[in-house]
Protein backbone atom coordinates (compact mmCIF):
# COMPACT_ATOMS: atom_id res chain seq x y z
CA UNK A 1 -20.16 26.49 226.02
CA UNK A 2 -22.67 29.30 225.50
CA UNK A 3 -26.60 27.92 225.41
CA UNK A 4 -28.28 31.70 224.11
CA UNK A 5 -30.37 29.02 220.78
CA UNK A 6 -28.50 29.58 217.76
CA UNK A 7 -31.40 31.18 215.91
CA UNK A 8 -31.45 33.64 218.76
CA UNK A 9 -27.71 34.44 218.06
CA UNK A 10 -29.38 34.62 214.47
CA UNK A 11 -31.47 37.42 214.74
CA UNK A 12 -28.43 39.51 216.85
CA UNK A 13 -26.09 38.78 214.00
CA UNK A 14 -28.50 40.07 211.32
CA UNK A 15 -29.37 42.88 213.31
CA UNK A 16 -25.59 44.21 213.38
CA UNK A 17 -24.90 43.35 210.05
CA UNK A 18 -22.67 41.04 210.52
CA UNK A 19 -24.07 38.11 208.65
CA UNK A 20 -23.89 39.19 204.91
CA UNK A 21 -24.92 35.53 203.19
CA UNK A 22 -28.22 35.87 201.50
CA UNK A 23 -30.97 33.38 201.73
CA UNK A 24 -30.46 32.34 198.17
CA UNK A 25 -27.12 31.26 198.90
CA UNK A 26 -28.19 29.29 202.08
CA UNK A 27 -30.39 27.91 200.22
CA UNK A 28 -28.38 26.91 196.75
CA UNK A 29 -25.69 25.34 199.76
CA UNK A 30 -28.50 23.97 202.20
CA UNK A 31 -26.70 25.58 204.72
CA UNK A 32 -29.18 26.74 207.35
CA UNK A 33 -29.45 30.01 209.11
CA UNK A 34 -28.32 27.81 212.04
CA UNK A 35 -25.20 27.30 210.47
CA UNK A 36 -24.72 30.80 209.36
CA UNK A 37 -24.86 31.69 212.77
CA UNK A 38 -22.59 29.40 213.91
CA UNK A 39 -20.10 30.48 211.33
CA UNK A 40 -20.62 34.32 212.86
CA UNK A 41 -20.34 33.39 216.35
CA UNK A 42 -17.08 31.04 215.55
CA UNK A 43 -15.52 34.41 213.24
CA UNK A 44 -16.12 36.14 216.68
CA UNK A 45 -14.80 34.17 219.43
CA UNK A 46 -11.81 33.08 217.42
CA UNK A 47 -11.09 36.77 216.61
CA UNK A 48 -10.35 36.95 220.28
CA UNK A 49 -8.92 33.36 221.49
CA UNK A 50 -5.51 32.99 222.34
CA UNK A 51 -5.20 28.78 221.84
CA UNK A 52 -3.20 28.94 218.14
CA UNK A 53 -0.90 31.27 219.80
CA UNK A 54 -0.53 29.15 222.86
CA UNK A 55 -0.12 26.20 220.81
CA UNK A 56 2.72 27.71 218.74
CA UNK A 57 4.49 28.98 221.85
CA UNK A 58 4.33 25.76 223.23
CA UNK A 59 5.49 23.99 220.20
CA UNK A 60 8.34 26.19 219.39
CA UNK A 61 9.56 26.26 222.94
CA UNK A 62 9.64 22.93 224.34
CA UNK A 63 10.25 21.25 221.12
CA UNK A 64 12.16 23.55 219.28
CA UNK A 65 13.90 22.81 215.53
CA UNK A 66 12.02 20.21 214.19
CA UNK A 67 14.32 18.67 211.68
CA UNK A 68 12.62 15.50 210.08
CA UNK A 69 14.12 12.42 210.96
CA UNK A 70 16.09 14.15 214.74
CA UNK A 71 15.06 12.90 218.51
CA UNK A 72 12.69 16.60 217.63
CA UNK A 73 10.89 14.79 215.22
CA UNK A 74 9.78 12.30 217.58
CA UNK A 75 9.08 14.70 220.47
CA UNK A 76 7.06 16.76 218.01
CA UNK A 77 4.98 13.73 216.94
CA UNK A 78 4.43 13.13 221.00
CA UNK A 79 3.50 16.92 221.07
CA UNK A 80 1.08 17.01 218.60
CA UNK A 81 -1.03 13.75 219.63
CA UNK A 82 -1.21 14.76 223.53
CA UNK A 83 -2.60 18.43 221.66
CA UNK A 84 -4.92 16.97 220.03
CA UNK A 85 -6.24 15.16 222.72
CA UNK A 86 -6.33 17.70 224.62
CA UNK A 87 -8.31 20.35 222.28
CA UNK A 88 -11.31 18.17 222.57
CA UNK A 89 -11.12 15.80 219.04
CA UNK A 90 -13.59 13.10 219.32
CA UNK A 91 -10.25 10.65 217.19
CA UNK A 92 -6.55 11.10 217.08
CA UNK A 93 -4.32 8.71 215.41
CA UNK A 94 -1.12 8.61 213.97
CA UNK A 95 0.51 7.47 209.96
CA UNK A 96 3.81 6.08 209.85
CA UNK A 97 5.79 8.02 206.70
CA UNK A 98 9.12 6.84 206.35
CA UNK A 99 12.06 8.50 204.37
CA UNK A 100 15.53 8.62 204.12
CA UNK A 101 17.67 10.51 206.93
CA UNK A 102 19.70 13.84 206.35
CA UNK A 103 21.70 15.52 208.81
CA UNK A 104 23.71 18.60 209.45
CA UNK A 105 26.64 18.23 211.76
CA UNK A 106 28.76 21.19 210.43
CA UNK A 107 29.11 23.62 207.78
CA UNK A 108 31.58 26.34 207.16
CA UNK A 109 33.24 28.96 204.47
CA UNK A 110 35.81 31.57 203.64
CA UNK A 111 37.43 33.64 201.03
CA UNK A 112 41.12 32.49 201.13
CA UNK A 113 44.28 34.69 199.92
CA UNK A 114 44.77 38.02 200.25
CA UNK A 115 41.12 39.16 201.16
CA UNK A 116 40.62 36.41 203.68
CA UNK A 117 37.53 36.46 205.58
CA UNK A 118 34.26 33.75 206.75
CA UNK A 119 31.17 33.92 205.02
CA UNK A 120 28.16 33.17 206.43
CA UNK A 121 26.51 29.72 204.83
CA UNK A 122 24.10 26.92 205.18
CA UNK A 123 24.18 23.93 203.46
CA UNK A 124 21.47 22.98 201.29
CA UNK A 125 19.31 19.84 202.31
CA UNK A 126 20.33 16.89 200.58
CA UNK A 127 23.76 17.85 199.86
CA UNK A 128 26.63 15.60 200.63
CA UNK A 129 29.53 16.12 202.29
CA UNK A 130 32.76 17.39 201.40
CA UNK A 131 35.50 19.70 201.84
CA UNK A 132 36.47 22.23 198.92
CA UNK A 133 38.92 24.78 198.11
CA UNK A 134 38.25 26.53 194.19
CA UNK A 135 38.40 29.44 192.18
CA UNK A 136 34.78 31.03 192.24
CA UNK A 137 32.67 31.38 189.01
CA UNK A 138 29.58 33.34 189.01
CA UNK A 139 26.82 33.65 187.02
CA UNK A 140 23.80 36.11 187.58
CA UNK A 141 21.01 33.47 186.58
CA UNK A 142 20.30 29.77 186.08
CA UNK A 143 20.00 29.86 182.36
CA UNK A 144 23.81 31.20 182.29
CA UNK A 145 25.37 28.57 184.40
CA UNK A 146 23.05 26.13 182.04
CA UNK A 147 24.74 28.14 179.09
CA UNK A 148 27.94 27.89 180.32
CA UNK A 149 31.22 25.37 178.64
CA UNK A 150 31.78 23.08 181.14
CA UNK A 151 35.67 23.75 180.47
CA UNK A 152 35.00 26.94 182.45
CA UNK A 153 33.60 25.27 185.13
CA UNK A 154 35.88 22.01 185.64
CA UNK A 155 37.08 21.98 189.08
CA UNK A 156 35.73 25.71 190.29
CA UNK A 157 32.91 26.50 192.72
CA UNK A 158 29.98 27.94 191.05
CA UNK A 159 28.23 30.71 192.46
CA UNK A 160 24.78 31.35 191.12
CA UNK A 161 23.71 35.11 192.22
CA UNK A 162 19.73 35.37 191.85
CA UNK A 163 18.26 38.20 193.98
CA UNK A 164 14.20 36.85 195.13
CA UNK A 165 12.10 39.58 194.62
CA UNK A 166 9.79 40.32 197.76
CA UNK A 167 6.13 39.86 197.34
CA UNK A 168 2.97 39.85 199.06
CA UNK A 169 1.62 36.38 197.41
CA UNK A 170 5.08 34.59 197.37
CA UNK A 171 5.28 34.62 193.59
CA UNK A 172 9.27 35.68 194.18
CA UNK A 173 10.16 31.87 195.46
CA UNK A 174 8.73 30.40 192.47
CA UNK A 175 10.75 31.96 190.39
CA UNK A 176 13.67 32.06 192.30
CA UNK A 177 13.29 27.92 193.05
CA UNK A 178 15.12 26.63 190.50
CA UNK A 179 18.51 27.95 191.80
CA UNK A 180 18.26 26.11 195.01
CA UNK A 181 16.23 22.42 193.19
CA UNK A 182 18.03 22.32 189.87
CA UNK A 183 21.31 24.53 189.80
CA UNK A 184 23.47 22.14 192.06
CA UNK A 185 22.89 19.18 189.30
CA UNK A 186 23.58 21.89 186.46
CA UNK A 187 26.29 22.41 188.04
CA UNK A 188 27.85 19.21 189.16
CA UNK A 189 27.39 17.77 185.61
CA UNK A 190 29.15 20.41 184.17
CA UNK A 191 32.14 19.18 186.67
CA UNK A 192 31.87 22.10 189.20
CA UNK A 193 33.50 20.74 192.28
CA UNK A 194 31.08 22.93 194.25
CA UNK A 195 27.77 24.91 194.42
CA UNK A 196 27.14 28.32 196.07
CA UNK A 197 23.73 30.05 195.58
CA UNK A 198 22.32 33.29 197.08
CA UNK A 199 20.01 32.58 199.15
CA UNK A 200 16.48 32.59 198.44
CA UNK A 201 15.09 35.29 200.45
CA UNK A 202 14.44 38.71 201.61
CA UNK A 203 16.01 39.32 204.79
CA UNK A 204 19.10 41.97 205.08
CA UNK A 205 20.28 40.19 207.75
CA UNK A 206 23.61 38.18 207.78
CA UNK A 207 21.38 34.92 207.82
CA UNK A 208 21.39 32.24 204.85
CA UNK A 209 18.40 29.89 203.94
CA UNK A 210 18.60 26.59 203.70
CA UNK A 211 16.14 24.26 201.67
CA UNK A 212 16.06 20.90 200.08
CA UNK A 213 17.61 19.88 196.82
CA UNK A 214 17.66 16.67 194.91
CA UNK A 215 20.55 15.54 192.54
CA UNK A 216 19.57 14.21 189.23
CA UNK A 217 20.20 10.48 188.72
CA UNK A 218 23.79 9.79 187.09
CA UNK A 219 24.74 12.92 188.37
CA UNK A 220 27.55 12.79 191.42
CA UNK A 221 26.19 15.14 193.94
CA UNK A 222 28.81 18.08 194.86
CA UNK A 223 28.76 19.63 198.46
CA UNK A 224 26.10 22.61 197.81
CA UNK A 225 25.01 25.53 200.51
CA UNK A 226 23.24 29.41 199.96
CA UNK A 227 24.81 32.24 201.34
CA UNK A 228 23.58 35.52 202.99
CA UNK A 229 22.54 38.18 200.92
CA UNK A 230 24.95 40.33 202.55
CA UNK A 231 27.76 37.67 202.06
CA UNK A 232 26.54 37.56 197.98
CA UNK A 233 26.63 41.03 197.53
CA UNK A 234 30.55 41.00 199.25
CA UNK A 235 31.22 38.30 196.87
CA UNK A 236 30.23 40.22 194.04
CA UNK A 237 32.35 42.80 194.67
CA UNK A 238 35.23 40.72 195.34
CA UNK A 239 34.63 39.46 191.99
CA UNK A 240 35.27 43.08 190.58
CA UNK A 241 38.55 43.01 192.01
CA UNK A 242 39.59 40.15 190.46
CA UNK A 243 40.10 36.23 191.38
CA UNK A 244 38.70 34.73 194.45
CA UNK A 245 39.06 31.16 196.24
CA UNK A 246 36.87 30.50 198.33
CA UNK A 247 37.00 27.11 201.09
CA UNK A 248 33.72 25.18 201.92
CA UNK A 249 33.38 22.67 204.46
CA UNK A 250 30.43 20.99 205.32
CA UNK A 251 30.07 17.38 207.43
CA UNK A 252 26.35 16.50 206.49
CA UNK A 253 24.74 14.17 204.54
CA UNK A 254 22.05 11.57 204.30
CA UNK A 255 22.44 8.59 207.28
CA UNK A 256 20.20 5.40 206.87
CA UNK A 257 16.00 5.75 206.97
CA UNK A 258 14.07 7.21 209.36
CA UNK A 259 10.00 6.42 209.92
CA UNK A 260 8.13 9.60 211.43
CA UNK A 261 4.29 10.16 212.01
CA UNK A 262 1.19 12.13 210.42
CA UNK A 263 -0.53 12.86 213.23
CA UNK A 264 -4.42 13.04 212.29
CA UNK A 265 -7.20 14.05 214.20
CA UNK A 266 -10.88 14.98 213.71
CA UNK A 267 -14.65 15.96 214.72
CA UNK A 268 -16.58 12.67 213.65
CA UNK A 269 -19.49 14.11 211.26
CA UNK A 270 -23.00 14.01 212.60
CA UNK A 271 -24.79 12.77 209.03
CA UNK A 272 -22.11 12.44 206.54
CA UNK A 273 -18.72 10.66 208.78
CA UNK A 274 -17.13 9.30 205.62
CA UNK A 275 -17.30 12.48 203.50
CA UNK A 276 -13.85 15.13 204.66
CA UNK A 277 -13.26 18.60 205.08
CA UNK A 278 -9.46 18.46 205.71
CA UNK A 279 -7.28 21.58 207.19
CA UNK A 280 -3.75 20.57 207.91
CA UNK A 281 -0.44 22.12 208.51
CA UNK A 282 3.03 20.48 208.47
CA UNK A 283 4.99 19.96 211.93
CA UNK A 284 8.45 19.67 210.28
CA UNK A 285 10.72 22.75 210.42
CA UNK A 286 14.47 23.48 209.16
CA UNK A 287 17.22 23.37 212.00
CA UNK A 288 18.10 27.06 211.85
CA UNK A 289 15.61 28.59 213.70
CA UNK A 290 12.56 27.01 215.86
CA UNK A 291 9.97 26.72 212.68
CA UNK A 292 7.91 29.62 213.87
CA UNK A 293 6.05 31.14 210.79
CA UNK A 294 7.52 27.25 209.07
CA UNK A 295 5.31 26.23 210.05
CA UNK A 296 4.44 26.00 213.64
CA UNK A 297 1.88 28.91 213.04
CA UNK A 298 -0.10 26.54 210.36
CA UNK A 299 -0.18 23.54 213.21
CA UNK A 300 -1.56 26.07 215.81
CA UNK A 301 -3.91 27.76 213.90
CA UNK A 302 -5.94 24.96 211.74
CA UNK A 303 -5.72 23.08 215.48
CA UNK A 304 -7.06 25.58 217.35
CA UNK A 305 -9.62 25.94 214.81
CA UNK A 306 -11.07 22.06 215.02
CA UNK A 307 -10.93 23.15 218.75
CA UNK A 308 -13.26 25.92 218.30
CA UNK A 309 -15.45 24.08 216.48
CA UNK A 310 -15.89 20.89 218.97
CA UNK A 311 -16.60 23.60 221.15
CA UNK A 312 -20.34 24.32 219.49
CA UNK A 313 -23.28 22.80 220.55
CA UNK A 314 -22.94 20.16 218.09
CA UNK A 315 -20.51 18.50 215.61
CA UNK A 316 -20.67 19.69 212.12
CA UNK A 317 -22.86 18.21 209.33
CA UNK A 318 -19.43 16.42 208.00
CA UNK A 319 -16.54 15.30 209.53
CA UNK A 320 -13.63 17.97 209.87
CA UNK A 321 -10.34 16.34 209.60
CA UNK A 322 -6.59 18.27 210.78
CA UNK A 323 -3.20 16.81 209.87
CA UNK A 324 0.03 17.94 211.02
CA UNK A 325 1.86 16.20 207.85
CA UNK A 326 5.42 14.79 208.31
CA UNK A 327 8.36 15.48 206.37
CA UNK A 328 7.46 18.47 204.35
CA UNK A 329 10.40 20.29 204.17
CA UNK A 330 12.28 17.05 202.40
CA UNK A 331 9.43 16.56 199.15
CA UNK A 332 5.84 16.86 200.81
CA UNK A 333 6.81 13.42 201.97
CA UNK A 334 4.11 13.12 204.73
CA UNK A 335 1.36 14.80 202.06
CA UNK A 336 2.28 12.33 199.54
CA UNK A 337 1.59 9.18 201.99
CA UNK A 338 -1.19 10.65 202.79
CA UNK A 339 -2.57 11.08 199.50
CA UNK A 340 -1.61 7.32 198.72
CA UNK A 341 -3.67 6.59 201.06
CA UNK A 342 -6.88 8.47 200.85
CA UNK A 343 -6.45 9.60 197.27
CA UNK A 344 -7.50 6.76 195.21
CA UNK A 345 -10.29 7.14 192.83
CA UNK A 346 -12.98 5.18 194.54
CA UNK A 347 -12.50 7.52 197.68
CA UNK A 348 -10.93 11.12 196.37
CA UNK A 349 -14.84 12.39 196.30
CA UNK A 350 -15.34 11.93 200.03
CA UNK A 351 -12.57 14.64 200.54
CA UNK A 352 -14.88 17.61 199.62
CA UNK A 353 -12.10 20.16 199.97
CA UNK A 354 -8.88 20.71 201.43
CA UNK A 355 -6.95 23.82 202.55
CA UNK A 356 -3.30 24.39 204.41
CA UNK A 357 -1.53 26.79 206.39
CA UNK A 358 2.02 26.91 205.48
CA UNK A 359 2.88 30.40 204.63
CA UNK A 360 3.76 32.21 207.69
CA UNK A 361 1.60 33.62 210.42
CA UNK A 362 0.72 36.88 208.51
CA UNK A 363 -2.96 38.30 207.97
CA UNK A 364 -4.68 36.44 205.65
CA UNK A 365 -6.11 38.98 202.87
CA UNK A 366 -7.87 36.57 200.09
CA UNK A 367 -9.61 33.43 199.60
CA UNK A 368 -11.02 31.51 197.46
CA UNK A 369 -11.58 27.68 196.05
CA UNK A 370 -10.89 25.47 193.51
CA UNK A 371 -15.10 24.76 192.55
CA UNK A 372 -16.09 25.07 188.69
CA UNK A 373 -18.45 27.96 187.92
CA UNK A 374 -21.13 25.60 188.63
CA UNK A 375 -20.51 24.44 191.81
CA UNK A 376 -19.31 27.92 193.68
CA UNK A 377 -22.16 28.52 196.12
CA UNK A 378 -20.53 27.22 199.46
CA UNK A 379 -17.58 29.15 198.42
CA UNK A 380 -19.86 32.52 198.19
CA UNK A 381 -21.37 32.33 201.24
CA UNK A 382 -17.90 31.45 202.95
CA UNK A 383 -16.40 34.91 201.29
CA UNK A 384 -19.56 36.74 203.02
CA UNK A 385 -18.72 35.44 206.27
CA UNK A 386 -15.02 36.14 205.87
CA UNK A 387 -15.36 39.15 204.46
CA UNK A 388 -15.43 40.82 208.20
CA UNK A 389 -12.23 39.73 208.88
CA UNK A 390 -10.60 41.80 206.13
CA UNK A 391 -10.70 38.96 203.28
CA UNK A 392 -11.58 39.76 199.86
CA UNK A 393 -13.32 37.30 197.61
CA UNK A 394 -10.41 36.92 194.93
CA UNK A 395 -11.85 34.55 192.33
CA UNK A 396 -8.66 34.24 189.86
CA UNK A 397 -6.34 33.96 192.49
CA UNK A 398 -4.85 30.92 195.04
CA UNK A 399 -3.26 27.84 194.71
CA UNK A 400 -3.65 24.34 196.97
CA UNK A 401 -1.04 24.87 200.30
CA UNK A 402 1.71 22.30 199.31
CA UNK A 403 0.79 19.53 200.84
CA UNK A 404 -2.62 19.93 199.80
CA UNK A 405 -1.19 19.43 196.11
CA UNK A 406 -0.68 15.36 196.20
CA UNK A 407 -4.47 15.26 196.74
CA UNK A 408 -5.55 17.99 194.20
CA UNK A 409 -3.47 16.35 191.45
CA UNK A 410 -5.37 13.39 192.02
CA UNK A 411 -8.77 15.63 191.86
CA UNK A 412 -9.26 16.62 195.42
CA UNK A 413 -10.76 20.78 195.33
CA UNK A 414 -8.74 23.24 197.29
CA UNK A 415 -9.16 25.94 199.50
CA UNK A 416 -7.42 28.64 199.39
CA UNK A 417 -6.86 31.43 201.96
CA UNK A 418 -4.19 33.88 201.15
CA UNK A 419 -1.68 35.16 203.99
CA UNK A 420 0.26 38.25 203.55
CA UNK A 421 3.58 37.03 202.64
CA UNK A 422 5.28 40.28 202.11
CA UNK A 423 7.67 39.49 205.31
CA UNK A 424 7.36 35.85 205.21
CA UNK A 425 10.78 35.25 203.19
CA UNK A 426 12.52 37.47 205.57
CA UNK A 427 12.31 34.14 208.10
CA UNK A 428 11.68 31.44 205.90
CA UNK A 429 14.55 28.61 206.32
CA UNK A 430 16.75 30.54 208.07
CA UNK A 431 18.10 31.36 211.61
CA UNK A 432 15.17 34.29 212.35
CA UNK A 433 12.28 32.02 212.27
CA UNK A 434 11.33 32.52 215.85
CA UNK A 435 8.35 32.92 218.21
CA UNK A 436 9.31 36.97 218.28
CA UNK A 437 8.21 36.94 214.47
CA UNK A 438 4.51 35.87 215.07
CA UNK A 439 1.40 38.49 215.64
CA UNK A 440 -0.77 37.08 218.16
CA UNK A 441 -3.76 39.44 216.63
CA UNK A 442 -2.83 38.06 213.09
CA UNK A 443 -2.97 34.64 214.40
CA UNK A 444 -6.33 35.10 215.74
CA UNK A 445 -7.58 36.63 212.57
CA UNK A 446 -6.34 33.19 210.57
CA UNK A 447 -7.81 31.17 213.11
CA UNK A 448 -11.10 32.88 212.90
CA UNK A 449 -10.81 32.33 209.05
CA UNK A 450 -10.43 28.65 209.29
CA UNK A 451 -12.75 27.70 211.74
CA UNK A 452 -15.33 29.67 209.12
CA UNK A 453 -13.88 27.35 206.28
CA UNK A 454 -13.76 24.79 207.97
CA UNK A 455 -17.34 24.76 209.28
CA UNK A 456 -19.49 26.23 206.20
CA UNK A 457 -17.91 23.41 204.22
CA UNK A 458 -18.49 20.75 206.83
CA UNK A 459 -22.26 22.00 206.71
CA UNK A 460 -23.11 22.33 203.58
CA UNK A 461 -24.63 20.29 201.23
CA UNK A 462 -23.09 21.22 197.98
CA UNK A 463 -19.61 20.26 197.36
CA UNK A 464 -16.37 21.89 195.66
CA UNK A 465 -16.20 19.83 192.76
CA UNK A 466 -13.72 16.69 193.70
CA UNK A 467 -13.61 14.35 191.72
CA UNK A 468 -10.83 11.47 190.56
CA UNK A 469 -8.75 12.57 187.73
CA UNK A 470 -5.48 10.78 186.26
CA UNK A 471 -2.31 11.37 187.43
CA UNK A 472 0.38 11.40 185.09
């Protein structure tokens, strides 16, 4: 721990320019110059500390795949508290969130006939099991399978062939989601016997993305999986050439209930304990890869970030609270317990903001928060400290990390702090989401960012504008 006085550290920080919030906004936040300099000196040490990358290392390696509900789940729980404890959190506890159980024990496909040959597949979460043999029907979006008589479909496979287009903020998954949530019900109640889907990605590698998908109720579910890109391109042009049966096998399905852990830690406040500044990852991953950038990266950085922080002279003005939620690659299950818990109306206001990493381990670019015009001055003088670091104060722009959502729909503000997703879909639910994919420097740079988040809007004394809402 360094001891040069903090208003020392002050003056050096104003002298190289690198504390741009102005005494207006300190004082519209009753942040202190102590505090701004805390928030310099925590930018600069985490722009060079090496503890999120470590963590994710550790995580990915010794626990690997972490699919909810597997002997990794539990190992990954055990993980996570000993971290924790480690990293200097003054309370670590754990959440039980139980849900059902869904495994993959095998999964396979080929074109059969005359152009014989194995495709490369993943089932979908959720799907059932099943073996089938069909003709193949395609259709090049969702609203044409939705179109489509089901007399055309009876009995067939449908393929639904949706390219995602690549994009720094992500904006391609939204609109490619539907395929992978709603297109196997479409399809099953229109009597398709089976579901393929291109993938939703980006990756031009012979790797297909997996993902959860729910069957509507009164709907049988039909064994369902995505395909490479590759592999829905060479499907296409089969197509052209007329005919083609195609054999999918898959042995998974969903196997009794399983109760897993949100693991919870945080730096007790020093004046206001009961009032929460919550950053929080998810320490779930798919099966196809270790759950690098998915999220191993968020779990490392917002924990190495509380660890910076207990590392200053003294805890922060409010407490600073990190989750590594449960289940969120099955429904935000974890996020949704969570928010059951802490999210009723009575207590939504003593979570003065939230923010997640769960987009990959890229350089974060933007930020900015979900406070009304009138209550944005801890939000400005965050953006000037961040603004070092490369991140631009984008006022229209951001969203609350997914399982940040349960408590914003119940009122809870948001953070937001934009990584550069332009790669991120390359990996995401697939087979190349691997340690080899994450920037050390990049990680640094997002856990410098959070620790400044985190610590600004533990010290302030405005808020970001929670407040209980209803939920419909």
């Amino acid at each position: 721990m360094r001891t040069t006085p903090l208003f020392a550290r002050l003056a050096t920080a104003l002298a190289s320019g690198l504390l741009l919030a102005t005494a207006s906004q300190a004082s519209a936040t009753g942040l202190s110059p102590a505090s701004l300099a805390a928030a310099v000196e925590l930018r600069e040490r985490a722009s060079g500390d090496g503890t999120a990358y470590a963590l994710i290392e550790s995580l990915t390696t010794e626990i690997g795949p972490r699919l909810p509900g597997s002997e990794a789940d539990a190992r990954a729980v055990a993980w996570a508290k000993a971290r924790f404890e480690a990293l200097g959190y003054d309370k670590v506890w754990t959440e039980p969130v139980t849900f059902p159980k869904w495994e993959r024990r095998s999964e396979h496909a080929a074109v059969v006939g005359v152009h014989a040959q194995p495709l490369v597949i993943t089932a979908l979460g959720g799907s059932p099991g099943g073996e089938v043999t069909a003709e193949l029907v395609r259709f090049d979006s969702l609203a044409a399978l939705e179109a489509a008589d089901p007399a055309t479909l009876r009995g067939k496979l449908a393929f639904v062939d949706v390219p995602m287009a690549r994009s720094r903020d992500g904006s391609g998954y939204g609109a490619a989601g539907p395929v992978r949530s709603r297109g196997p019900s479409i399809a099953a109640r229109k009597g398709a016997s089976g579901y393929l889907m291109r993938s939703i990605g980006t990756s031009p590698h012979r790797v297909a993305n997996t993902g959860i998908t729910r069957f509507d109720a009164g709907v049988t579910p039909i064994p369902s999986a995505a395909m490479s890109l590759p592999d829905a391109d060479q499907l296409t042009r089969l197509l052209q050439r007329g005919p083609v049966q195609v054999r999918l096998a898959l042995d998974v399905g969903w196997n009794g209930e399983y109760t897993s852990q949100n693991v919870i830690a945080e730096l007790t406040g020093r004046e206001a304990p009961d009032e929460i500044v919550l950053i929080a990852g998810h320490l779930d991953s798919w099966d196809l890869g270790t759950g690098a950038v998915d999220d191993a990266s968020g779990v490392g950085i917002t924990m190495a970030a509380g660890h910076l922080i207990a590392q200053l002279p003294q805890r922060p003005r409010r407490t600073v609270r990190v989750v590594a939620f449960a289940n969120e690659e099955q429904g935000l299950i974890g996020a949704r317990a969570y928010a059951d818990a802490y999210g009723g109306p009575d207590v939504i206001a003593r979570h003065v903001i939230g923010a997640e990493s769960d987009f990959g381990a890229g350089r974060i670019y933007g930020f900015n928060t979900s406070a009304p015009s009138g209550e944005r001055a801890t939000s400005d003088a965050i953006a000037e400290v961040l603004r070092p670091l490369g991140i631009d104060y984008l006022q229209d722009k951001g969203s609350p990390g997914p399982d940040i959502s349960p408590l914003a729909a119940k009122g809870g503000a948001w953070g937001w702090l934009g990584q550069d997703g332009t790669d991120y879909f390359d990996l995401h639910h697939n087979a190349d989401d691997t340690l080899d994919k994450v920037d050390p420097d990049a990680v640094a740079q997002n856990t410098a960012a959070y620790a400044v988040f985190a610590w600004l809007a533990a010290e302030a004394d405005g808020g970001f504008g929670s407040a209980p809402k209803s939920v419909p």
